[in-house]
N, C-alpha and C. Protein backbone atom coordinates (compact mmCIF):
# COMPACT_ATOMS: atom_id res chain seq x y z
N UNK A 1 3.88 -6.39 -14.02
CA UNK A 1 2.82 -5.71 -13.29
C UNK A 1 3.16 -4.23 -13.21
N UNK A 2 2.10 -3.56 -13.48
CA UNK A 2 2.28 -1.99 -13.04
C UNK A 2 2.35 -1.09 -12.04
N UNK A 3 2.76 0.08 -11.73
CA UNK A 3 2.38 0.16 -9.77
C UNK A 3 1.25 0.51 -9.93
N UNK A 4 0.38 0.92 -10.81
CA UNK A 4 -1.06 0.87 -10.47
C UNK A 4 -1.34 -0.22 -10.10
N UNK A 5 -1.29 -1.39 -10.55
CA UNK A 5 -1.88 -2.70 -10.58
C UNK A 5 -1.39 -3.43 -9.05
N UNK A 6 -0.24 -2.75 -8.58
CA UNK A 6 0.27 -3.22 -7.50
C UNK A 6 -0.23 -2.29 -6.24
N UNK A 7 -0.51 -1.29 -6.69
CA UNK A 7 -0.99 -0.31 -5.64
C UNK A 7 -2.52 -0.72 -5.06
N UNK A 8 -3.10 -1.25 -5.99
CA UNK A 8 -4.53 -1.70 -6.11
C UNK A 8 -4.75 -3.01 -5.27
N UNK A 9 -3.61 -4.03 -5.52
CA UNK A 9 -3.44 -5.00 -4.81
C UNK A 9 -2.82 -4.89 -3.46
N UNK A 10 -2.36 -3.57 -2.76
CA UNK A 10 -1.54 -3.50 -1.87
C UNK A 10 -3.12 -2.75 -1.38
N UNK A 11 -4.15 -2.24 -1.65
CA UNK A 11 -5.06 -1.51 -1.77
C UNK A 11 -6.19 -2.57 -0.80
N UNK A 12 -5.63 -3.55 -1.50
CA UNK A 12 -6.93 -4.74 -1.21
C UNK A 12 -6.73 -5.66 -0.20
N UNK A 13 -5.11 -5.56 0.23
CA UNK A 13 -4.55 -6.22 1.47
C UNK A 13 -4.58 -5.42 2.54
N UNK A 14 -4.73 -4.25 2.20
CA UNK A 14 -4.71 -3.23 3.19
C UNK A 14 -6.61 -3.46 3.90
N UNK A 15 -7.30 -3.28 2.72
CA UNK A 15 -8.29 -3.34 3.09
C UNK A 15 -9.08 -4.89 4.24
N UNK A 16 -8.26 -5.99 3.82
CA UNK A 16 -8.27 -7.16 4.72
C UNK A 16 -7.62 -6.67 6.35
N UNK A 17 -6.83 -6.20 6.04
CA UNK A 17 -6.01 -5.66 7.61
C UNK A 17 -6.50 -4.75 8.10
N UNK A 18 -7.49 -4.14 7.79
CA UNK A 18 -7.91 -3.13 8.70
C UNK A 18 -9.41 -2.47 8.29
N UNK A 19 -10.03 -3.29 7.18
CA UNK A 19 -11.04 -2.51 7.05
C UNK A 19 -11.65 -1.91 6.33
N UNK A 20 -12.96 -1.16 5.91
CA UNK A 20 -13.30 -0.19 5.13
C UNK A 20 -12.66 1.44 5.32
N UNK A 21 -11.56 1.32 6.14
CA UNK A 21 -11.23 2.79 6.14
C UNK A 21 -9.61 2.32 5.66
N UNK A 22 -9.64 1.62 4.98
CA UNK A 22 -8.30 1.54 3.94
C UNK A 22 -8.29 1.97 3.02
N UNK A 23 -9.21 2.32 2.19
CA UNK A 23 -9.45 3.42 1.13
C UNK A 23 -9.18 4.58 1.08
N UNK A 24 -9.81 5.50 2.36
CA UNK A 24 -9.56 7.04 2.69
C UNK A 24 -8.37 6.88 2.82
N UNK A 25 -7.33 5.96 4.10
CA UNK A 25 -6.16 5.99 4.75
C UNK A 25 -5.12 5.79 3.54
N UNK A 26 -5.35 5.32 2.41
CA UNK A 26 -4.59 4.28 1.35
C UNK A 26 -4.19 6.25 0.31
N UNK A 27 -5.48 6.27 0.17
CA UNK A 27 -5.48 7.92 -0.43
C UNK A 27 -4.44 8.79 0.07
N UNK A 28 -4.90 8.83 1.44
CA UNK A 28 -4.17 10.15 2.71
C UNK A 28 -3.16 9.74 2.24
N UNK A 29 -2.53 8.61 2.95
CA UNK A 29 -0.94 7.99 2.23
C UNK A 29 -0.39 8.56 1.43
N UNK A 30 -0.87 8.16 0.13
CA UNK A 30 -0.66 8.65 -1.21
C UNK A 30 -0.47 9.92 -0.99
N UNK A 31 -1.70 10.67 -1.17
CA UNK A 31 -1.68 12.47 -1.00
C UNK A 31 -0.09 12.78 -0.17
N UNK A 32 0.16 12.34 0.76
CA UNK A 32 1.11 12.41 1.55
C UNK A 32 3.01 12.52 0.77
N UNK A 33 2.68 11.75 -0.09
CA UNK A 33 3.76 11.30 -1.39
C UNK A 33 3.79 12.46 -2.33
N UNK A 34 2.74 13.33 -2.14
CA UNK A 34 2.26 13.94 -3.49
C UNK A 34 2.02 13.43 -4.39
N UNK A 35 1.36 12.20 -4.57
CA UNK A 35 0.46 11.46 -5.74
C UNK A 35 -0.89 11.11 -5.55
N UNK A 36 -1.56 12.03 -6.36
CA UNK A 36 -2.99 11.89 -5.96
C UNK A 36 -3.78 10.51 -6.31
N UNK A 37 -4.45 9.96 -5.60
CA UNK A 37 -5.10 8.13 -5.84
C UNK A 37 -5.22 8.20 -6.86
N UNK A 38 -6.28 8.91 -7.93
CA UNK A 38 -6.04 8.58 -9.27
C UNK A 38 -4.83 8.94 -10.10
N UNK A 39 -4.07 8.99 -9.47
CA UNK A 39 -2.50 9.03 -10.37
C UNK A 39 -1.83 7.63 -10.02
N UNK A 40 -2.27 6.69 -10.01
CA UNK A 40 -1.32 5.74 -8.85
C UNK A 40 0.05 5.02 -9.69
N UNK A 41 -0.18 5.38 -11.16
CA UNK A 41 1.27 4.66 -12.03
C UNK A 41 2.29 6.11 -11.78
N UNK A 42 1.48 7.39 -11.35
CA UNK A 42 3.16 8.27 -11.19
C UNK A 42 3.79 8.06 -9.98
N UNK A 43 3.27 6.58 -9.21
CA UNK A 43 3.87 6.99 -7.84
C UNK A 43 5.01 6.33 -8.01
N UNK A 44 6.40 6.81 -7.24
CA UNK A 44 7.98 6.42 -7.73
C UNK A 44 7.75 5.41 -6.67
N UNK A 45 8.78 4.30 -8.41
CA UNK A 45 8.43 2.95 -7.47
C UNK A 45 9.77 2.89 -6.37
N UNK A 46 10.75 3.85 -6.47
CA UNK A 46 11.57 3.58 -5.05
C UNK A 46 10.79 3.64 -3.77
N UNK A 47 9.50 4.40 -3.86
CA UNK A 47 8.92 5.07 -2.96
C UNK A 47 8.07 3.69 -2.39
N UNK A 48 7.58 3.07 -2.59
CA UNK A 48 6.65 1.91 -2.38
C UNK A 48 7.00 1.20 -1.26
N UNK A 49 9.04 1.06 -0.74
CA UNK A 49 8.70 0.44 0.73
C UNK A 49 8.14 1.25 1.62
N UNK A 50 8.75 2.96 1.31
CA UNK A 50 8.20 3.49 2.44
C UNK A 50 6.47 3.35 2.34
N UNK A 51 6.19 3.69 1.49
CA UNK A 51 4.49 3.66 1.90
C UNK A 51 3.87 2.24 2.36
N UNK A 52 4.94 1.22 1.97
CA UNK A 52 3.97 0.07 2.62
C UNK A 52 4.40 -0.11 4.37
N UNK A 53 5.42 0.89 4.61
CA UNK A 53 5.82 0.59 6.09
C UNK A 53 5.06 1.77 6.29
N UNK A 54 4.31 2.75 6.06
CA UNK A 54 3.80 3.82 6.57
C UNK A 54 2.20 2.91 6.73
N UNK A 55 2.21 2.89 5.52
CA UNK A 55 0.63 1.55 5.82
C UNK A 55 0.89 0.87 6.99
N UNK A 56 1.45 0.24 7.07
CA UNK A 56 1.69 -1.15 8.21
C UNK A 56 1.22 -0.73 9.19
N UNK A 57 1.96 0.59 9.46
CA UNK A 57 1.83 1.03 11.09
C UNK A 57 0.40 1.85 11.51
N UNK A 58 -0.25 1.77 10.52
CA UNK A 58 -1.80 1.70 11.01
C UNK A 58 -2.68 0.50 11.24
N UNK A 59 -1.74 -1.15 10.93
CA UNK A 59 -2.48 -2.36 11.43
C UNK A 59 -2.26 -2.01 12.85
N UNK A 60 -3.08 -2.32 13.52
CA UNK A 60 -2.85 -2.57 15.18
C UNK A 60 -2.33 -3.67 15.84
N UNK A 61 -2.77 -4.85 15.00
CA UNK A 61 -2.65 -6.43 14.96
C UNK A 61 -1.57 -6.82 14.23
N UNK A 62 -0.69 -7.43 15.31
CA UNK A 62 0.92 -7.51 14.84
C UNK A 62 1.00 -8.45 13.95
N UNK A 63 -0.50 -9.50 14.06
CA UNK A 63 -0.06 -10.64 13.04
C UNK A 63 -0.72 -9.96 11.82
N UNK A 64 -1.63 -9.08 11.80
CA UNK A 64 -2.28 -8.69 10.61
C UNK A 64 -1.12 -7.62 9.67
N UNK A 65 -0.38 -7.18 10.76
CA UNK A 65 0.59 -6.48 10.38
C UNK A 65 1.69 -6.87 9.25
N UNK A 66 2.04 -8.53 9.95
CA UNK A 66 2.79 -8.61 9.40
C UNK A 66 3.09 -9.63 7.81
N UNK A 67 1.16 -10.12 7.97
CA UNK A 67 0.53 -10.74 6.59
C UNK A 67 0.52 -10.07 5.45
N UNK A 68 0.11 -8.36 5.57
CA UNK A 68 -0.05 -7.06 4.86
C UNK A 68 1.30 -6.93 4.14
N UNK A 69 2.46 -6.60 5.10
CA UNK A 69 4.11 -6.49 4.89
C UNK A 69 4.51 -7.91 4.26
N UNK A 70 4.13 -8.98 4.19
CA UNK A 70 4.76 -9.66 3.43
C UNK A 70 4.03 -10.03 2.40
N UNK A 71 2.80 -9.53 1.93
CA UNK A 71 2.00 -9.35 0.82
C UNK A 71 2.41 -8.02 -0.38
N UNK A 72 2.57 -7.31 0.54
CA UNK A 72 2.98 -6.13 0.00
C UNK A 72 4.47 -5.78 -0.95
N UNK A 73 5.02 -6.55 0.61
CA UNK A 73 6.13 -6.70 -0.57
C UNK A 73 6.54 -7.61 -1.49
N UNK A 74 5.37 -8.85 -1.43
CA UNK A 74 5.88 -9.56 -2.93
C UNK A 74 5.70 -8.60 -3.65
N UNK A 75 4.52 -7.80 -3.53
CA UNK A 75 3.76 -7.08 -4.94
C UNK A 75 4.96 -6.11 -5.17
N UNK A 76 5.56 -5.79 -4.53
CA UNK A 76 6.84 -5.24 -4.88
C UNK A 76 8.07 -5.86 -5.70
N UNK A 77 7.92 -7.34 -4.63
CA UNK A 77 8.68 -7.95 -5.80
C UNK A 77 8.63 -8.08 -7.26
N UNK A 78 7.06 -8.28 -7.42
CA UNK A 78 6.99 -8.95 -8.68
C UNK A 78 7.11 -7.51 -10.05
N UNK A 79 6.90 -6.30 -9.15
CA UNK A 79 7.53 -5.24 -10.01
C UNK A 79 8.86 -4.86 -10.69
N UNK A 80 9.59 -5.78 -9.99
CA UNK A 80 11.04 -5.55 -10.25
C UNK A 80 11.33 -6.78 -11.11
């Protein structure tokens, strides 16, 4: 799997946990990394726990929180 392909899927869990404003927030994120959304294969894949724990902490819902984080990081897993 690619980190595009994983970013997209971390994209789409995000969007279950919190919403239609997982898109803008998923972007901001990114931008935040200095990788702009349509760049999403230059984003360094060391970088991916932090952004999925920077994600997280915009679930509010500890269980939604913590469905996202262990979704997320298979998709991490399965990169490695």
């Amino acid at each position: 799997m690619s980190i595009s392909r994983a970013i997209e899927s971390i994209r789409a869990e995000y969007a279950r946990a919190i919403g239609p404003v997982a898109d803008p927030a998923l972007d901001e994120t990114l931008a935040q990394f200095g990788v702009p959304a349509d760049a999403a294969d230059e984003f360094p894949l060391d970088k991916l726990p932090q952004l999925i724990e920077k994600l997280s902490w915009e679930i509010q819902s500890e269980r939604r929180r913590a469905a996202f984080q262990q979704e997320a990081l298979r998709q991490l897993q399965d990169l490695r």
